[in-house]
C-alpha atoms as a PDB file:
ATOM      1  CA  UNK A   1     -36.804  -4.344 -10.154  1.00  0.00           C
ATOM      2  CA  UNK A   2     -40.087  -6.374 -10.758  1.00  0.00           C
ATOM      3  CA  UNK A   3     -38.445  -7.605 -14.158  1.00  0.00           C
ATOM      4  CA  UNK A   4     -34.771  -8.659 -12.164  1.00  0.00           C
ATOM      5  CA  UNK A   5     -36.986 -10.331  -9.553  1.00  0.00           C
ATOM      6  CA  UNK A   6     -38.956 -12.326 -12.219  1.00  0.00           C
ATOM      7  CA  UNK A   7     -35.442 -13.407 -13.850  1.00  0.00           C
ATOM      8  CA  UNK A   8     -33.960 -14.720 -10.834  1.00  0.00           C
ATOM      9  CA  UNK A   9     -36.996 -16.631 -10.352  1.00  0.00           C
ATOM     10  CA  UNK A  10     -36.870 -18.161 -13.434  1.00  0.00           C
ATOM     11  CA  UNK A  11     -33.261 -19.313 -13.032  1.00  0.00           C
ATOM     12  CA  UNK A  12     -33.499 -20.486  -9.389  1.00  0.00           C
ATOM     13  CA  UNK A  13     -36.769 -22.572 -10.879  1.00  0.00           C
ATOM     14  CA  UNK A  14     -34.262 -23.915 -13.434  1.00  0.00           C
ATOM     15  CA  UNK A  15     -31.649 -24.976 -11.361  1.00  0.00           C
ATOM     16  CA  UNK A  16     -33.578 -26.777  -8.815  1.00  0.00           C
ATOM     17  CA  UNK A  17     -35.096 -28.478 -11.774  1.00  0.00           C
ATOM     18  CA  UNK A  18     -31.779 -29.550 -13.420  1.00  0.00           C
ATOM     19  CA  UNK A  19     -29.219 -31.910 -13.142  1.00  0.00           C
ATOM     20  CA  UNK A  20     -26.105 -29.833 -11.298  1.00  0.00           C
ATOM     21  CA  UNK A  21     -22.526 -29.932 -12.737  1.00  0.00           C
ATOM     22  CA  UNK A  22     -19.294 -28.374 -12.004  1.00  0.00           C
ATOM     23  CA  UNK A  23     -17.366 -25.873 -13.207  1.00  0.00           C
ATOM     24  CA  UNK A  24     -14.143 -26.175 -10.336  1.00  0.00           C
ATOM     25  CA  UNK A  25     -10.540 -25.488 -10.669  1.00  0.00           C
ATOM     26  CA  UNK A  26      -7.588 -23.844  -9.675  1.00  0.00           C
ATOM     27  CA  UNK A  27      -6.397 -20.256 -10.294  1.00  0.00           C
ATOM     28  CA  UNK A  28      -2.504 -20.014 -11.125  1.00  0.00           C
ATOM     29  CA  UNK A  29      -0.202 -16.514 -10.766  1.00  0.00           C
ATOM     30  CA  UNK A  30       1.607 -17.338 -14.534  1.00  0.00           C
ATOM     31  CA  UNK A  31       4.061 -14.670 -12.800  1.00  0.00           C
ATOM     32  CA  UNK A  32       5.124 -17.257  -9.305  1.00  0.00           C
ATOM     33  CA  UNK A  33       3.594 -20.713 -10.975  1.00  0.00           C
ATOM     34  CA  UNK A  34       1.798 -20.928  -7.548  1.00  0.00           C
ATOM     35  CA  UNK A  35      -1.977 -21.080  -6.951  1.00  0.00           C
ATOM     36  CA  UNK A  36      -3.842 -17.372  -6.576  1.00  0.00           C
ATOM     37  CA  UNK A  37      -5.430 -17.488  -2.771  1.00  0.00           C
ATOM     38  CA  UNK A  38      -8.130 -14.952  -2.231  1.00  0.00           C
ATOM     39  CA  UNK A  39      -8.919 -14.426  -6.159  1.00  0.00           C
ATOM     40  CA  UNK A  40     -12.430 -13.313  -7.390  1.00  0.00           C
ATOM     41  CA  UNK A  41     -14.288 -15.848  -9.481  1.00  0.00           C
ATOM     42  CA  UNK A  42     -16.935 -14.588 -11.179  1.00  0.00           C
ATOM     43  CA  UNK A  43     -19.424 -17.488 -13.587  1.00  0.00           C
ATOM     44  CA  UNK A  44     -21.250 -15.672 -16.012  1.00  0.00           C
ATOM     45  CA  UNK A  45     -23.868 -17.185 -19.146  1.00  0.00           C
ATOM     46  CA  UNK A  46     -22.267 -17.163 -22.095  1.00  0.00           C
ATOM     47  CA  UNK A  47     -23.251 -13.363 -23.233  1.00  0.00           C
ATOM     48  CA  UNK A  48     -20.706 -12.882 -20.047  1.00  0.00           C
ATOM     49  CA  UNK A  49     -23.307 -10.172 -18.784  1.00  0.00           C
ATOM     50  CA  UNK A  50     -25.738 -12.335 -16.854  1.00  0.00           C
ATOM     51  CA  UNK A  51     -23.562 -13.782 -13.374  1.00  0.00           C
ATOM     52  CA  UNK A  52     -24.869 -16.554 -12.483  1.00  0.00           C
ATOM     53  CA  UNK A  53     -22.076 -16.762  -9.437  1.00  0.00           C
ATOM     54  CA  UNK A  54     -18.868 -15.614  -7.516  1.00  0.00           C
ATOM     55  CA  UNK A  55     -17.009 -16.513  -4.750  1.00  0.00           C
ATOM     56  CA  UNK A  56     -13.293 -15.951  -3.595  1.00  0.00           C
ATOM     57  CA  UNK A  57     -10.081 -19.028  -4.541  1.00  0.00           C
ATOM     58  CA  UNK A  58      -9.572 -21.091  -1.226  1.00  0.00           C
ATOM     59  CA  UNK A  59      -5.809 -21.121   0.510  1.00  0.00           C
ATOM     60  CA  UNK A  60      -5.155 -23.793  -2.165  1.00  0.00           C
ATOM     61  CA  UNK A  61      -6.383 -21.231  -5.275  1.00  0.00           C
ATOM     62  CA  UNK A  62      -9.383 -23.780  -5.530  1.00  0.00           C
ATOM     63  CA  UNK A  63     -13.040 -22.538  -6.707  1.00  0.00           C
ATOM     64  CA  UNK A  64     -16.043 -24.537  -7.129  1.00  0.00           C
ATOM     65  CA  UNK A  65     -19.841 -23.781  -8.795  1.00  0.00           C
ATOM     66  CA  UNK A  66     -22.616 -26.452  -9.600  1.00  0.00           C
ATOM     67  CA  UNK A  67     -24.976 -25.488 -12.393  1.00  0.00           C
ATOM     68  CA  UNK A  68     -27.183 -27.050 -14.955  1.00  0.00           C
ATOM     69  CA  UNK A  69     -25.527 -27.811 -18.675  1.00  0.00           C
ATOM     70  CA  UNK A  70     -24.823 -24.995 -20.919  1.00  0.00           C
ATOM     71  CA  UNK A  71     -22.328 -22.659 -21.823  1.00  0.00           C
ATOM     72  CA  UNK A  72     -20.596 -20.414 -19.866  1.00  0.00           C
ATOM     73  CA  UNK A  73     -18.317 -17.224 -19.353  1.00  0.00           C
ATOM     74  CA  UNK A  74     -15.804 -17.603 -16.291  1.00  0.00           C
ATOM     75  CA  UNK A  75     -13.604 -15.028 -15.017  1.00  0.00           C
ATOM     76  CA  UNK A  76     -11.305 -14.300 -12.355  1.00  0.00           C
ATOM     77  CA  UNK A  77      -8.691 -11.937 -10.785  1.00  0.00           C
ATOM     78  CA  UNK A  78      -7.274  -9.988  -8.185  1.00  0.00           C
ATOM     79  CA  UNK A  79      -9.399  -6.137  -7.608  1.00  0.00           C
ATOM     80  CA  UNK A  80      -6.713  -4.326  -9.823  1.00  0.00           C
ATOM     81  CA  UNK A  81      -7.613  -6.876 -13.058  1.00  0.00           C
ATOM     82  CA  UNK A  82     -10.047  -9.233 -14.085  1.00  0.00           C
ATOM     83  CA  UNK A  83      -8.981 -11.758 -16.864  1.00  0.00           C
ATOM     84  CA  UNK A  84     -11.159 -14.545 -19.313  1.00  0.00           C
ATOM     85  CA  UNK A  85     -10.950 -18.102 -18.649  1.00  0.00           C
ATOM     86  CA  UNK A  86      -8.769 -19.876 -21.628  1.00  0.00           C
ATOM     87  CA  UNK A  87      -6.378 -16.547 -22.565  1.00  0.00           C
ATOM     88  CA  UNK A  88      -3.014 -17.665 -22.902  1.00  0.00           C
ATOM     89  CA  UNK A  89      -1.076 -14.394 -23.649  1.00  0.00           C
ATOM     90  CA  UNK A  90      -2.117 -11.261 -20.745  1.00  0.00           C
ATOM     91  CA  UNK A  91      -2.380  -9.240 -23.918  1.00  0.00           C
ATOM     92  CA  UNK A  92      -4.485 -11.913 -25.948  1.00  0.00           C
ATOM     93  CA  UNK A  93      -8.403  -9.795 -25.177  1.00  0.00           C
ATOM     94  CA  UNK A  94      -9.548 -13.293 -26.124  1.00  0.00           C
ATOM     95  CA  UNK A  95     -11.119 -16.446 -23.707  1.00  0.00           C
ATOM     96  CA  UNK A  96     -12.852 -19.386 -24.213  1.00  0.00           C
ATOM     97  CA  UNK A  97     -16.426 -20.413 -23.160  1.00  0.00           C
ATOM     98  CA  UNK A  98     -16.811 -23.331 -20.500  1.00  0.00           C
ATOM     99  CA  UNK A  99     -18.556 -25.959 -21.878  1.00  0.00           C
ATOM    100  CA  UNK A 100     -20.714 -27.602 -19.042  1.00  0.00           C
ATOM    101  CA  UNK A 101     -22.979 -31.451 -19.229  1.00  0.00           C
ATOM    102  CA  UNK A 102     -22.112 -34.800 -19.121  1.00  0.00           C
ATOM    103  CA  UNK A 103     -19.329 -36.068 -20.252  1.00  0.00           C
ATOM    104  CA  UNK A 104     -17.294 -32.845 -20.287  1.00  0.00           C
ATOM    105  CA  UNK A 105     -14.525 -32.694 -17.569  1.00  0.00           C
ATOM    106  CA  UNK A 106     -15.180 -29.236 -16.264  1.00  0.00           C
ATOM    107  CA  UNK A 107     -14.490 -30.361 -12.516  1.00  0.00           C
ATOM    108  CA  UNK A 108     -10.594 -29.668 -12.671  1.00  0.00           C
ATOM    109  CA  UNK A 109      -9.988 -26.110 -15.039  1.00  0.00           C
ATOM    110  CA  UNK A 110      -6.876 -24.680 -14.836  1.00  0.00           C
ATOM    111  CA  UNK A 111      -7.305 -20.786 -14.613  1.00  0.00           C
ATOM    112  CA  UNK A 112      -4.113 -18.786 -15.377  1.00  0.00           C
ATOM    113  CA  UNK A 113      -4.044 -15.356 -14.040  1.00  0.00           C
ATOM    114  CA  UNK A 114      -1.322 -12.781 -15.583  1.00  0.00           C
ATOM    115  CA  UNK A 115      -0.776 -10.336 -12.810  1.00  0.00           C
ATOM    116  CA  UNK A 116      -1.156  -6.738 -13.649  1.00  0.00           C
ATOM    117  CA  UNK A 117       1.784  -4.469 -14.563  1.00  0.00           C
ATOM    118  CA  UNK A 118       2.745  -0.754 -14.072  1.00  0.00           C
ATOM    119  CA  UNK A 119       5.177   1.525 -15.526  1.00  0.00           C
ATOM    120  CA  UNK A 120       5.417   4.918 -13.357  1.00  0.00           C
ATOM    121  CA  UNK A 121       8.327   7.667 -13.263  1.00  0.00           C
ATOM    122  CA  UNK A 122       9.200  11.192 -12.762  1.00  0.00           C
ATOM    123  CA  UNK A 123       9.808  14.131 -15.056  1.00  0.00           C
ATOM    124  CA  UNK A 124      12.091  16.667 -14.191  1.00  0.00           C
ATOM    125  CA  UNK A 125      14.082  19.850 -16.055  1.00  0.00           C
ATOM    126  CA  UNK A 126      17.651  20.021 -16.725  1.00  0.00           C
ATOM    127  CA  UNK A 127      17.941  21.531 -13.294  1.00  0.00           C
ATOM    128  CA  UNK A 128      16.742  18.452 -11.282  1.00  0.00           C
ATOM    129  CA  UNK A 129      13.330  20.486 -10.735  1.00  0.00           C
ATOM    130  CA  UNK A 130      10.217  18.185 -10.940  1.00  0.00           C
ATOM    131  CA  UNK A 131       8.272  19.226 -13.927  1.00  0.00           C
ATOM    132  CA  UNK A 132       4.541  19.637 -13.310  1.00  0.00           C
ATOM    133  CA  UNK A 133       1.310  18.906 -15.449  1.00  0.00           C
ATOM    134  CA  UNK A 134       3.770  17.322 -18.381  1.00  0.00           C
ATOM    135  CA  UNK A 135       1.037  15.495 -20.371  1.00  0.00           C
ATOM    136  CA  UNK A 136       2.515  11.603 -20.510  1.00  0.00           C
ATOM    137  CA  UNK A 137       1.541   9.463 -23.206  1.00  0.00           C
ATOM    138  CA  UNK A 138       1.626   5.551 -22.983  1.00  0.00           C
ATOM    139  CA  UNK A 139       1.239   3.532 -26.041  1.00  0.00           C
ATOM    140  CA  UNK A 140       0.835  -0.187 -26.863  1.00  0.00           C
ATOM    141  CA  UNK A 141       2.475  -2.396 -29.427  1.00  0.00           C
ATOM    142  CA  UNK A 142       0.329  -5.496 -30.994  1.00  0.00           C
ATOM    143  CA  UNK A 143       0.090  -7.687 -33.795  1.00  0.00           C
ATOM    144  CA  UNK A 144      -3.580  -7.566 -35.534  1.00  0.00           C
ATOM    145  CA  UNK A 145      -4.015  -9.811 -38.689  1.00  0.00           C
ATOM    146  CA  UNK A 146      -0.579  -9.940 -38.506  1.00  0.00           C
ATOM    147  CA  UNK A 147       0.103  -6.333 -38.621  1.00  0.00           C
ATOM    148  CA  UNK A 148       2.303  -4.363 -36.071  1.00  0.00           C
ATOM    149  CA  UNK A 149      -0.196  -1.883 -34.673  1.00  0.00           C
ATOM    150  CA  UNK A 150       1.012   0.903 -32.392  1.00  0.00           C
ATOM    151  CA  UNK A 151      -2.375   2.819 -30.444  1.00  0.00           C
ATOM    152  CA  UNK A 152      -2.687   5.124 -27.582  1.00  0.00           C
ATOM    153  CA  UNK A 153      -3.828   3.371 -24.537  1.00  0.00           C
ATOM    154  CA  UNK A 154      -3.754   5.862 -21.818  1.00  0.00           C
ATOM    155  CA  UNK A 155      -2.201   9.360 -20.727  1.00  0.00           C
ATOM    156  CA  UNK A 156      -2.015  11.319 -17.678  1.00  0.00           C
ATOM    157  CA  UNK A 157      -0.418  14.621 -16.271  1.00  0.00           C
ATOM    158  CA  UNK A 158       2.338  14.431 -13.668  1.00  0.00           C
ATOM    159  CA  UNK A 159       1.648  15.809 -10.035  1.00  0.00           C
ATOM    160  CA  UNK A 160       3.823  18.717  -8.585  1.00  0.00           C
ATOM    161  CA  UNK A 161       6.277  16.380  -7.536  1.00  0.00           C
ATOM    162  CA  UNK A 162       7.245  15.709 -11.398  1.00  0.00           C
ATOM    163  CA  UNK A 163       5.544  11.698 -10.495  1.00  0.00           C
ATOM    164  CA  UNK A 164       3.534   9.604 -12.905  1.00  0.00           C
ATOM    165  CA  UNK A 165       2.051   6.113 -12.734  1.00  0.00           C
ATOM    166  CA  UNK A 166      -0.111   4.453 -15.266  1.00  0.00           C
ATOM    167  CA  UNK A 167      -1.566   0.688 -13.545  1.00  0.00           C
ATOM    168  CA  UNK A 168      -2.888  -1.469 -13.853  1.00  0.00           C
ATOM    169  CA  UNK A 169      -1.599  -2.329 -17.077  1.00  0.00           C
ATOM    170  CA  UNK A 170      -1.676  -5.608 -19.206  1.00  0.00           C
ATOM    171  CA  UNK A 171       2.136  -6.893 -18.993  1.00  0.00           C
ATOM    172  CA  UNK A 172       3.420  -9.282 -21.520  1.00  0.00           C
ATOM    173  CA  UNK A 173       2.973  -6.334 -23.997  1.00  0.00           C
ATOM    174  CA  UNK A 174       5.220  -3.642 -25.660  1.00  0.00           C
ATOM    175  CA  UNK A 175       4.726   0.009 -25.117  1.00  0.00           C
ATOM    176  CA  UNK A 176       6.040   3.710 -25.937  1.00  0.00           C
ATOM    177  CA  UNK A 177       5.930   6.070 -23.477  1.00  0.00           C
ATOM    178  CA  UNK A 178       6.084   9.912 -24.250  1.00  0.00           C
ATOM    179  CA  UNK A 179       6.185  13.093 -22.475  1.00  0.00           C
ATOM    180  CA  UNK A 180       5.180  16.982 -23.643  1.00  0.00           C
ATOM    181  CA  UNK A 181       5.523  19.646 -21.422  1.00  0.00           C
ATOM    182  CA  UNK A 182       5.310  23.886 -21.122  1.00  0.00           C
ATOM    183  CA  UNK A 183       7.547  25.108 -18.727  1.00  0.00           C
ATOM    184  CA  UNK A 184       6.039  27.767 -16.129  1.00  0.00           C
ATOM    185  CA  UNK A 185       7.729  30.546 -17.523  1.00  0.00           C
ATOM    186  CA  UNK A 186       5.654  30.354 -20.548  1.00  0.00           C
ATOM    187  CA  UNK A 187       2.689  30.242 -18.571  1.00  0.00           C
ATOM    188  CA  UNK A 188       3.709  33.359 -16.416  1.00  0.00           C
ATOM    189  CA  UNK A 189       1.913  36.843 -16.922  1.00  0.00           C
ATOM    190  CA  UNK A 190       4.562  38.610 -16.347  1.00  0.00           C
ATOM    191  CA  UNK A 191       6.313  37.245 -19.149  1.00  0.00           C
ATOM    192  CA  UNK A 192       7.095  40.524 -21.822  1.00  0.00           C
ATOM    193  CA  UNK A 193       5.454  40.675 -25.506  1.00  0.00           C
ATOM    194  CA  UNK A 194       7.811  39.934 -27.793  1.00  0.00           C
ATOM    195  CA  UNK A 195      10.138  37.936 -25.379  1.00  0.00           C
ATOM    196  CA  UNK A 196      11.874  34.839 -26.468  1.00  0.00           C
ATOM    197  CA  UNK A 197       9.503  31.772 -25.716  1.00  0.00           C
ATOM    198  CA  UNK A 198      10.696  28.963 -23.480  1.00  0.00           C
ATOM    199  CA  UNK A 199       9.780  25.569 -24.215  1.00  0.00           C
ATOM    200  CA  UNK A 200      10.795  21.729 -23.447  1.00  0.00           C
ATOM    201  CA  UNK A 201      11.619  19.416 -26.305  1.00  0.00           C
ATOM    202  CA  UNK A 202       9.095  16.439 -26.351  1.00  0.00           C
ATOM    203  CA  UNK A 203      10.809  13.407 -25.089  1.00  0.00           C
ATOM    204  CA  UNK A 204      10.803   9.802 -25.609  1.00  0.00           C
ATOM    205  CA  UNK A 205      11.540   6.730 -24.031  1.00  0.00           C
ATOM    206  CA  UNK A 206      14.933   6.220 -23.523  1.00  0.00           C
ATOM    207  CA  UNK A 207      15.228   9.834 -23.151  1.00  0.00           C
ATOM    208  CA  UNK A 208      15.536  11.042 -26.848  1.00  0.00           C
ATOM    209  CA  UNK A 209      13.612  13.804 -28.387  1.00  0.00           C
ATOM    210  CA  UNK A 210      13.220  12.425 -32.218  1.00  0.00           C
ATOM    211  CA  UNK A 211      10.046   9.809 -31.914  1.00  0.00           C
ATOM    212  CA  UNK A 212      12.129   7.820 -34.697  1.00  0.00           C
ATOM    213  CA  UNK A 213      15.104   6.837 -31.722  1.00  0.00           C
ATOM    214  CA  UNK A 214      11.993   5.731 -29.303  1.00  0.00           C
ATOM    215  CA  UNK A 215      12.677   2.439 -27.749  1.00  0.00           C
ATOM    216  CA  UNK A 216      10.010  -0.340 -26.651  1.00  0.00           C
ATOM    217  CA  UNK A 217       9.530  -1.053 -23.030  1.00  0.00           C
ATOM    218  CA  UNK A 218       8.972  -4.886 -23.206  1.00  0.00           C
ATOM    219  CA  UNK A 219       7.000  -5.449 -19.962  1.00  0.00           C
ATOM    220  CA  UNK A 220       6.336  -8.839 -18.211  1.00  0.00           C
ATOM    221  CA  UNK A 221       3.033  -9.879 -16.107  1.00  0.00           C
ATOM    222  CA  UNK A 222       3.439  -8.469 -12.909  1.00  0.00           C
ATOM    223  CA  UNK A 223       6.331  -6.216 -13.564  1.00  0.00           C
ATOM    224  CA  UNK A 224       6.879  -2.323 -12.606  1.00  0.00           C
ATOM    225  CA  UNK A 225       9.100  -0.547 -14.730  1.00  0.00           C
ATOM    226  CA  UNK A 226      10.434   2.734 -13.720  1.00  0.00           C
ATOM    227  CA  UNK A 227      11.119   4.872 -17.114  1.00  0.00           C
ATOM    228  CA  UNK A 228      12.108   8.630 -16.120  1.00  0.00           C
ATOM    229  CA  UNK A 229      12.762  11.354 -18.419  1.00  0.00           C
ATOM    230  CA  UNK A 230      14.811  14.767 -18.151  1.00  0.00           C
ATOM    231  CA  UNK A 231      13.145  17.475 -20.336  1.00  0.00           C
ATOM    232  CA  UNK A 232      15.153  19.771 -22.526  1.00  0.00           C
ATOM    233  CA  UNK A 233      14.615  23.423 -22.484  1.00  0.00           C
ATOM    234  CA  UNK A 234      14.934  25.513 -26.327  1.00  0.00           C
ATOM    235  CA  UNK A 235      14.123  29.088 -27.057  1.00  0.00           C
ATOM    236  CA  UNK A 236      11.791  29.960 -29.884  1.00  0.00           C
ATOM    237  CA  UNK A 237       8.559  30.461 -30.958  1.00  0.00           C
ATOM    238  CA  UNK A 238       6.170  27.218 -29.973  1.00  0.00           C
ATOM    239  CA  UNK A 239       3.824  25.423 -32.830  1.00  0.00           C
ATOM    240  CA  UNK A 240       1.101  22.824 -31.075  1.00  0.00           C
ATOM    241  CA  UNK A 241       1.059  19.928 -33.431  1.00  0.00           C
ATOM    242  CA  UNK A 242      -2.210  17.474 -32.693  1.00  0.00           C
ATOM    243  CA  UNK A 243      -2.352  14.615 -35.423  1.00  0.00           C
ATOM    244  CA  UNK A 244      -5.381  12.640 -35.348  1.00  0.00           C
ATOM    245  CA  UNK A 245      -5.833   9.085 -36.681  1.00  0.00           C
ATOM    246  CA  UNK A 246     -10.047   8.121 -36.535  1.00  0.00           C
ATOM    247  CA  UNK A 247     -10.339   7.802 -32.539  1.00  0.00           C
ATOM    248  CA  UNK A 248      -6.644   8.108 -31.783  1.00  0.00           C
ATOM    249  CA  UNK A 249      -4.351  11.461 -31.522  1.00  0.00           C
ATOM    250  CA  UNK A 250      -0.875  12.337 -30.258  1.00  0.00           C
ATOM    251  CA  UNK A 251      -0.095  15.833 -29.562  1.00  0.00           C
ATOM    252  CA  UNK A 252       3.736  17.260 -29.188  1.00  0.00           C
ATOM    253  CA  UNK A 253       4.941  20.670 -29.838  1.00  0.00           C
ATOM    254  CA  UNK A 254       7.330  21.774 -32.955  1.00  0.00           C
ATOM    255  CA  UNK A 255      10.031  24.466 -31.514  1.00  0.00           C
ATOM    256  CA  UNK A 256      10.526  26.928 -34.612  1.00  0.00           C
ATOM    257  CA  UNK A 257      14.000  28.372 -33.370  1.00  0.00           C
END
């Protein structure tokens, strides 16, 4: 406390001491070309730990800071995502620093803001019947040194109503979504030794069960996509497949009929 006390000091003590400049501008939704009202602004030094300031876009997207030359981190977004000043893709994890002092025009930035995206969906059995705790899989498609790299980003169990959601999510990016499942029977203790074993196929987006026939979901800033999936039921015994890649896995189930 004593040592965040001292550092505030310091920087209060240097900014009354300082000639003030801004860093102003306007905040644009990329996804309606108008200006963002109500947006967080965040100034940060240029480690982008340190805030130096924050305050919310005017009714005209406007925002407005005076501080001493330097460098500096600026962000800004709505409460679901924050994004860097200077990105010009949403799934570009790279800004630029604001370069503040005389001579440097850093009264009139332009700040655009790629809204957040969602895909969501349901999961149900060849019967219509919503299919609970499926494990759903969502992964995104980049380019890396030029490379096409595929990586898991995020995966979450349906609810008892067969529903899924995963948002916010960066749009302007590719991903695959997948779904495994165990049907209840399988679970049930009253099931007999030695009786067949049910089991659902794993399924892919749009619907397919090989992962080679998987289709892209090309998703814009801003957009929710609604990708649903019907699970097919086989008979046989069940192998749980996990394949790890360093940090990254992807589990499914092989269905030895």
């Amino acid at each position: 406390m004593i040592r965040q006390l001292m550092l505030l000091f310091a920087l209060v003590s240097v900014t009354f001491g300082a000639d003030l400049y801004p860093v102003a501008g306007t905040v644009i939704n990329t996804q309606s070309g108008s200006a963002l009202e109500g947006a967080q602004v965040i100034l940060y030094t240029n480690d982008g730990i340190t805030r130096v300031g924050a305050l919310r876009t005017d009714s005209t997207g406007r925002f407005r800071f005076q501080v001493p030359a330097g460098a500096y981190h600026l962000r800004a977004g709505l409460r679901d995502m924050m994004m860097d000043y200077g990105r010009r893709r949403a799934d570009n994890g790279f800004g630029s620093a604001v370069m503040v002092g005389p001579g440097k025009d850093t009264g009139n930035l332009v700040f655009h803001y790629f809204p957040a995206a969602a895909i969501s969906g349901r999961v149900v059995d060849e019967n219509n019947d919503p299919v609970e705790n499926a494990l759903v899989q969502l992964l995104r498609e980049s380019v890396v040194n030029g490379l096409r790299v595929t990586k898991a980003v995020g995966s979450t169990l349906t609810y008892d109503s067969g529903y899924y959601r995963f948002g916010p999510i960066v749009g302007d990016a590719r991903y695959f979504v997948g779904v495994t499942a165990e049907p209840w029977l399988a679970r049930s203790p009253g099931r007999t030794e030695g009786e067949p074993v049910p089991a659902y196929l794993s399924a892919y987006h749009p619907n397919v069960t090989e992962a080679r026939e998987a289709q892209a979901i090309a998703l814009k800033p801003g957009e929710t996509r609604q990708v649903d999936f019907v699970l097919r039921s086989a008979v046989g015994a069940t192998l749980d497949v996990t394949v790890r890649s360093g940090a990254e896995s992807f589990s499914g189930n092989l269905i030895l009929s």
